[in-house]
C-alpha atoms as a PDB file:
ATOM      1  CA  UNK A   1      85.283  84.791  28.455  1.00  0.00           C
ATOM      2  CA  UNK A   2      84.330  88.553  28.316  1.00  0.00           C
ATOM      3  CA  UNK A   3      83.839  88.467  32.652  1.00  0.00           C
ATOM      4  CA  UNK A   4      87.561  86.661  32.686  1.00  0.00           C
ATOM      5  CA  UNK A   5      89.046  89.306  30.566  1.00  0.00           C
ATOM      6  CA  UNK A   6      87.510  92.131  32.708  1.00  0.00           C
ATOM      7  CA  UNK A   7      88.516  89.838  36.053  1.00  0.00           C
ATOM      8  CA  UNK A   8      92.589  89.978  34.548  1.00  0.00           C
ATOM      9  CA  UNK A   9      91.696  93.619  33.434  1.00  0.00           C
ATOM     10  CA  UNK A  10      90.714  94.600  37.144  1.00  0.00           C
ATOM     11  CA  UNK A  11      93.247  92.744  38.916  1.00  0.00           C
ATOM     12  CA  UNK A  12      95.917  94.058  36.658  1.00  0.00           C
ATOM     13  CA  UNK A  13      94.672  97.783  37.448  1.00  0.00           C
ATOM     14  CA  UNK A  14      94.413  97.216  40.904  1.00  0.00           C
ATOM     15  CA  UNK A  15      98.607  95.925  41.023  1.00  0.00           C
ATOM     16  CA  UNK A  16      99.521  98.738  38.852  1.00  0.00           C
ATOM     17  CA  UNK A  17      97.501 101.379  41.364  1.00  0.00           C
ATOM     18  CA  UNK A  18      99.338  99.327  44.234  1.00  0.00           C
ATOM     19  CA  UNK A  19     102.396 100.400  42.382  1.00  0.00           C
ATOM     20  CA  UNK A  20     101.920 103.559  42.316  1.00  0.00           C
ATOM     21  CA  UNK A  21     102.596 107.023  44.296  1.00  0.00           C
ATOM     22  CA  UNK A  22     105.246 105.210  46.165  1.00  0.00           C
ATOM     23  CA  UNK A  23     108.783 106.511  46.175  1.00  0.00           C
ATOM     24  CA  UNK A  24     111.596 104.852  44.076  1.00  0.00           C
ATOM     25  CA  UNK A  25     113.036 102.888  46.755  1.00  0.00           C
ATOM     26  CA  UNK A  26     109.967 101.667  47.781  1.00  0.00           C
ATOM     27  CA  UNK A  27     109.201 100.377  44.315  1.00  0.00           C
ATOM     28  CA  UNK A  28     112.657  98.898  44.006  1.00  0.00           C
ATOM     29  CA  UNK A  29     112.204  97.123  47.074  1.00  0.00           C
ATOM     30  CA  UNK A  30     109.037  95.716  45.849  1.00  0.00           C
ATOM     31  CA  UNK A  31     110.407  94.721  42.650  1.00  0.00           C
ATOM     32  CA  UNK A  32     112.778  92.534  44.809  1.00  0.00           C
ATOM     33  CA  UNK A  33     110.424  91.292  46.772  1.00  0.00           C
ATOM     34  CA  UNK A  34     109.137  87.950  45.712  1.00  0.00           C
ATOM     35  CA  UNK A  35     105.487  87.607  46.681  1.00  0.00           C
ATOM     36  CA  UNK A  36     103.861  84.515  47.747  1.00  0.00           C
ATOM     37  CA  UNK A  37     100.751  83.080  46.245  1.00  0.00           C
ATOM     38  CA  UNK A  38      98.541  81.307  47.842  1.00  0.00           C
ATOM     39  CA  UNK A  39      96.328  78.609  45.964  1.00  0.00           C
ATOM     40  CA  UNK A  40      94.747  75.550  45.989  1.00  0.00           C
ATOM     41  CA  UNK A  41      95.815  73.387  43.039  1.00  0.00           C
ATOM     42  CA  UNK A  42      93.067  71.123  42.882  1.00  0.00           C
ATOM     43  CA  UNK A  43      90.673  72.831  41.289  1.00  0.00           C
ATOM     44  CA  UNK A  44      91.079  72.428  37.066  1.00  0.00           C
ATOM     45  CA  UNK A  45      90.962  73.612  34.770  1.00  0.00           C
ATOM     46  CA  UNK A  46      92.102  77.232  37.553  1.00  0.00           C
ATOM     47  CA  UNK A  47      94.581  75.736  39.167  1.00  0.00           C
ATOM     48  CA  UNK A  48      95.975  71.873  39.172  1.00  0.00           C
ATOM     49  CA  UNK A  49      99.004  70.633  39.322  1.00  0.00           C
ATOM     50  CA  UNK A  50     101.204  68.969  36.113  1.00  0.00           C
ATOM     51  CA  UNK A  51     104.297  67.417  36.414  1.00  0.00           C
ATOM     52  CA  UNK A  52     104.890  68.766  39.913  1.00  0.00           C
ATOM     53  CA  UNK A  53     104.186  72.337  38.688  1.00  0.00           C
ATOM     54  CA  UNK A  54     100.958  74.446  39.247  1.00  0.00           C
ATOM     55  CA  UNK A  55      99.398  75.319  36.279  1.00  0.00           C
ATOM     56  CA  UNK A  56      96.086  76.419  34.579  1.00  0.00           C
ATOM     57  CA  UNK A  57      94.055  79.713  34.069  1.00  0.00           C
ATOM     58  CA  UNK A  58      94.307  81.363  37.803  1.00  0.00           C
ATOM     59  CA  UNK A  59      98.632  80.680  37.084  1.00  0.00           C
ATOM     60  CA  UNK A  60      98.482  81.732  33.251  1.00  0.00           C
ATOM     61  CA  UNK A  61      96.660  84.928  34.846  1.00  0.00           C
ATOM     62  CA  UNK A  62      99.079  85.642  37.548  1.00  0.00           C
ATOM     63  CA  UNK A  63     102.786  85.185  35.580  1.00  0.00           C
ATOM     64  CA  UNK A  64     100.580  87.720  32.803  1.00  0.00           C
ATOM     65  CA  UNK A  65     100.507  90.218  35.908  1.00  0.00           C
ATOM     66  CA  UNK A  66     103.791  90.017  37.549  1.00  0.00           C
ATOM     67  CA  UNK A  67     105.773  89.686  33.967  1.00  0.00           C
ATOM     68  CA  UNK A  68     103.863  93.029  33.215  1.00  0.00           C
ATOM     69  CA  UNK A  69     104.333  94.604  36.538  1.00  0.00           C
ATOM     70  CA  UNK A  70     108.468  93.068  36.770  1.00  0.00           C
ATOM     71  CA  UNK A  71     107.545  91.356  40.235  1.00  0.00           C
ATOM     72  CA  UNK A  72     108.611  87.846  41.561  1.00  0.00           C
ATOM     73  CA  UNK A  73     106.246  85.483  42.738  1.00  0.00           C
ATOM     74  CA  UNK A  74     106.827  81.820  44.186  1.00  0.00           C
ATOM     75  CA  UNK A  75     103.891  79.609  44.748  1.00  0.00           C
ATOM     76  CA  UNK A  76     102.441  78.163  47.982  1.00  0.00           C
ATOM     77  CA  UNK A  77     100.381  74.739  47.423  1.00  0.00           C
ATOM     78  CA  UNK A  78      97.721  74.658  50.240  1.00  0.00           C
ATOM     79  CA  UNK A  79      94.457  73.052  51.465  1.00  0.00           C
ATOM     80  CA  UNK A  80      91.871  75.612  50.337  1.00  0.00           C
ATOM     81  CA  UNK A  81      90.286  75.629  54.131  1.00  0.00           C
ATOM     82  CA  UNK A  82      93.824  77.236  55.099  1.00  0.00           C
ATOM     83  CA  UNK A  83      94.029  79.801  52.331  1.00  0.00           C
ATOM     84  CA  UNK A  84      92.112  83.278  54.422  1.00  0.00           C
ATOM     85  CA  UNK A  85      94.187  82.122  57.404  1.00  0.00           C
ATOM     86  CA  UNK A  86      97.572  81.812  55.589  1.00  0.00           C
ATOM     87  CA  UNK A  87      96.700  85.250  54.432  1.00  0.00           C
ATOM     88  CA  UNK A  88      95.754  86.724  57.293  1.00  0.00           C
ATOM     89  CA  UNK A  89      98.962  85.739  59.182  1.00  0.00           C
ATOM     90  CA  UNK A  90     101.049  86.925  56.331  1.00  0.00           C
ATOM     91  CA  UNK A  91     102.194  83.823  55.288  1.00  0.00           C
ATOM     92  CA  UNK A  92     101.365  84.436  51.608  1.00  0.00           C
ATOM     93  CA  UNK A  93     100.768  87.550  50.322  1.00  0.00           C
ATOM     94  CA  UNK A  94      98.011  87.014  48.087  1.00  0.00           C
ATOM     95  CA  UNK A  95      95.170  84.102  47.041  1.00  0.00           C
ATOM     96  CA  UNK A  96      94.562  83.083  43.859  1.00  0.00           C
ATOM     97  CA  UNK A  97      91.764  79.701  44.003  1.00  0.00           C
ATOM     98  CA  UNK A  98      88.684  79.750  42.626  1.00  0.00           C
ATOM     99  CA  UNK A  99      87.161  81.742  45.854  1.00  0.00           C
ATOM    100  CA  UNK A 100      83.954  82.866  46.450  1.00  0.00           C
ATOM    101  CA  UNK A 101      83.507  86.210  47.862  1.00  0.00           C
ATOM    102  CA  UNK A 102      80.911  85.827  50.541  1.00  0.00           C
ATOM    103  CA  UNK A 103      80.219  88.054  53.253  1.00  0.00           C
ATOM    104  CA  UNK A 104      81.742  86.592  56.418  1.00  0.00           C
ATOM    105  CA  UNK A 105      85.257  86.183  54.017  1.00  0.00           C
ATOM    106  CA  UNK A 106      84.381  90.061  52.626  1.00  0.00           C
ATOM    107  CA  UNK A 107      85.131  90.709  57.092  1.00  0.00           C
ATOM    108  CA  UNK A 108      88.280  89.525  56.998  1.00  0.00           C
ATOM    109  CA  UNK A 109      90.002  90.170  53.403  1.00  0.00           C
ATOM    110  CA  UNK A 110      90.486  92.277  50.890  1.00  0.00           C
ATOM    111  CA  UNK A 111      88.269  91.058  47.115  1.00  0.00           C
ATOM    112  CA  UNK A 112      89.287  92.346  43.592  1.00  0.00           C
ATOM    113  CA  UNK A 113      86.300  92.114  41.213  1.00  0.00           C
ATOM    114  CA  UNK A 114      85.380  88.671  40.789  1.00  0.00           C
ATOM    115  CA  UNK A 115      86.297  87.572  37.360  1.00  0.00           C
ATOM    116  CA  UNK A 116      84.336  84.650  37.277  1.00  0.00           C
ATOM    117  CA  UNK A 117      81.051  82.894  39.154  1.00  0.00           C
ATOM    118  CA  UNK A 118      79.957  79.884  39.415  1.00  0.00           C
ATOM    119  CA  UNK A 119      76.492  78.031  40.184  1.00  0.00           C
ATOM    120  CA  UNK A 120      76.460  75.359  42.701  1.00  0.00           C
ATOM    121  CA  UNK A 121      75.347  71.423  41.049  1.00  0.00           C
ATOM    122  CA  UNK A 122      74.798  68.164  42.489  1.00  0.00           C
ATOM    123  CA  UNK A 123      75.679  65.339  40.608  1.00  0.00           C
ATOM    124  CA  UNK A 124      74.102  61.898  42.051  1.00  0.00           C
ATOM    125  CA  UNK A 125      73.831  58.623  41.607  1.00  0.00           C
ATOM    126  CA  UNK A 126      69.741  58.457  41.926  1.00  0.00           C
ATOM    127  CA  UNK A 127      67.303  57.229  39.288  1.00  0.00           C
ATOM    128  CA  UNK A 128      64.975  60.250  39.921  1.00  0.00           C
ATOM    129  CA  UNK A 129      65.913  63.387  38.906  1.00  0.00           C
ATOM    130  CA  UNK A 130      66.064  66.084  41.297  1.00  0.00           C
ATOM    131  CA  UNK A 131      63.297  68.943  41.084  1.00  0.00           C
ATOM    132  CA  UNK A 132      63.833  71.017  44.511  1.00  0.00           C
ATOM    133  CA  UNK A 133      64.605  71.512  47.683  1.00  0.00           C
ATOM    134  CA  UNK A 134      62.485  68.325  49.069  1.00  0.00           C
ATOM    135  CA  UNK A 135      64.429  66.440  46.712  1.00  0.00           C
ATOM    136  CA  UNK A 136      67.953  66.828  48.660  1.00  0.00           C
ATOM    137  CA  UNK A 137      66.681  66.719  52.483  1.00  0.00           C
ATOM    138  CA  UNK A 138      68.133  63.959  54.458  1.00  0.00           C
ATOM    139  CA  UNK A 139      70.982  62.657  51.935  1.00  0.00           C
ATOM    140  CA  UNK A 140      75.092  61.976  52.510  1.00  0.00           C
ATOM    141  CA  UNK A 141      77.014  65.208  50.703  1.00  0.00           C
ATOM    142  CA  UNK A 142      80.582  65.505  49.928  1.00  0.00           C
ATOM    143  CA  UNK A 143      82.087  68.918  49.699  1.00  0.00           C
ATOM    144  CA  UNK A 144      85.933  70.599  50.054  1.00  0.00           C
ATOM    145  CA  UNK A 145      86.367  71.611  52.785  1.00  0.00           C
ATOM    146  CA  UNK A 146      85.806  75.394  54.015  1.00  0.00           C
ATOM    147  CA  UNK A 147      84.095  76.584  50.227  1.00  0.00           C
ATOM    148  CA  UNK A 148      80.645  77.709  49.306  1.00  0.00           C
ATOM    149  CA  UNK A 149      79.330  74.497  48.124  1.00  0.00           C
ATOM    150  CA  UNK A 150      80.383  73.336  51.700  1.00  0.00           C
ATOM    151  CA  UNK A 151      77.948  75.641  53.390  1.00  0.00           C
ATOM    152  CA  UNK A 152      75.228  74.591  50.732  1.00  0.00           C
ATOM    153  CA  UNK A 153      75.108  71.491  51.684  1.00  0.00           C
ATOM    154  CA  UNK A 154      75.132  72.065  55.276  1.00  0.00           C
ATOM    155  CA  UNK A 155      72.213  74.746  54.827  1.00  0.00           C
ATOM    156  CA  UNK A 156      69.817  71.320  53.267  1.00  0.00           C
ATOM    157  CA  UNK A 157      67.366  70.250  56.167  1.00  0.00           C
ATOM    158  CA  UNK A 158      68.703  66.677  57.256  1.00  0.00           C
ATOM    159  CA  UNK A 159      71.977  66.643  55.482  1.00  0.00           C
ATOM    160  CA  UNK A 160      75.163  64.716  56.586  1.00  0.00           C
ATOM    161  CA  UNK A 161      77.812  66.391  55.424  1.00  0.00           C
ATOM    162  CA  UNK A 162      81.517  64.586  54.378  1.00  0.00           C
ATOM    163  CA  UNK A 163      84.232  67.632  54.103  1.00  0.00           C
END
């Protein structure tokens, strides 16, 4: 709970910095701006949607922002494979969904502070537990498409991987 609060802490500095120096018609203008956020909602308890509306922490965390900063946002529903892309094109302005910052996605956007992390688990449907590596060679994964866990499972010697 302590990392979220410093995540919302960080982000919130970094929109109110964004805000700032600029001259008052710029600001205006961005105050009538409404900014489009991209996110996955598939993902709960961050994001997932509830009768037809996105909701959950990664929402709660963004209206806290923009009601504090004044800004209008709308939402943009996407496959999270299409989220850096979307971005990149400026189709949404920002991403908000559950991403992990690695290195190759570090080349082509900007990261806040991460506000949360997360350790990779395989659930199965074996009798014998798993106790390494050896364990997990030459089995049938399912991962989301385009995330970490992904690129885990493709990384196991022998795996067959189902996006």
């Amino acid at each position: 709970m302590k990392n979220i609060l410093k995540g919302i802490f960080i982000v919130l500095i970094a929109l109110i910095v964004f805000s700032c120096g600029e001259k008052e018609a710029k600001v205006q203008e961005t105050k009538d701006r409404v900014f489009v956020i991209g996110t996955n909602a598939e993902y709960p308890p961050f994001e997932y949607l509830e009768n037809g509306k996105i909701v959950g922490l990664d929402p709660d965390i963004i209206e806290a922002i923009f009601q504090k900063l004044g800004y209008q946002y709308k939402w943009a529903n996407m496959e999270f494979g299409g989220l850096i892309s979307a971005l990149q094109t400026g189709k949404i302005d920002m991403v908000i969904a559950g991403m992990s910052i690695t290195p190759e996605r570090a080349k082509m956007v900007q990261f806040t502070s991460p506000y949360l992390t997360s350790k990779v688990a395989f659930v199965t449907n074996q009798k014998k537990p798993i106790k390494g590596m050896d364990d997990l060679e030459d089995k049938k994964y399912g991962a989301e498409l385009g995330t970490t866990k992904e690129n885990t499972a493709k990384n196991i010697s022998g795996a067959t991987v189902v996006p």
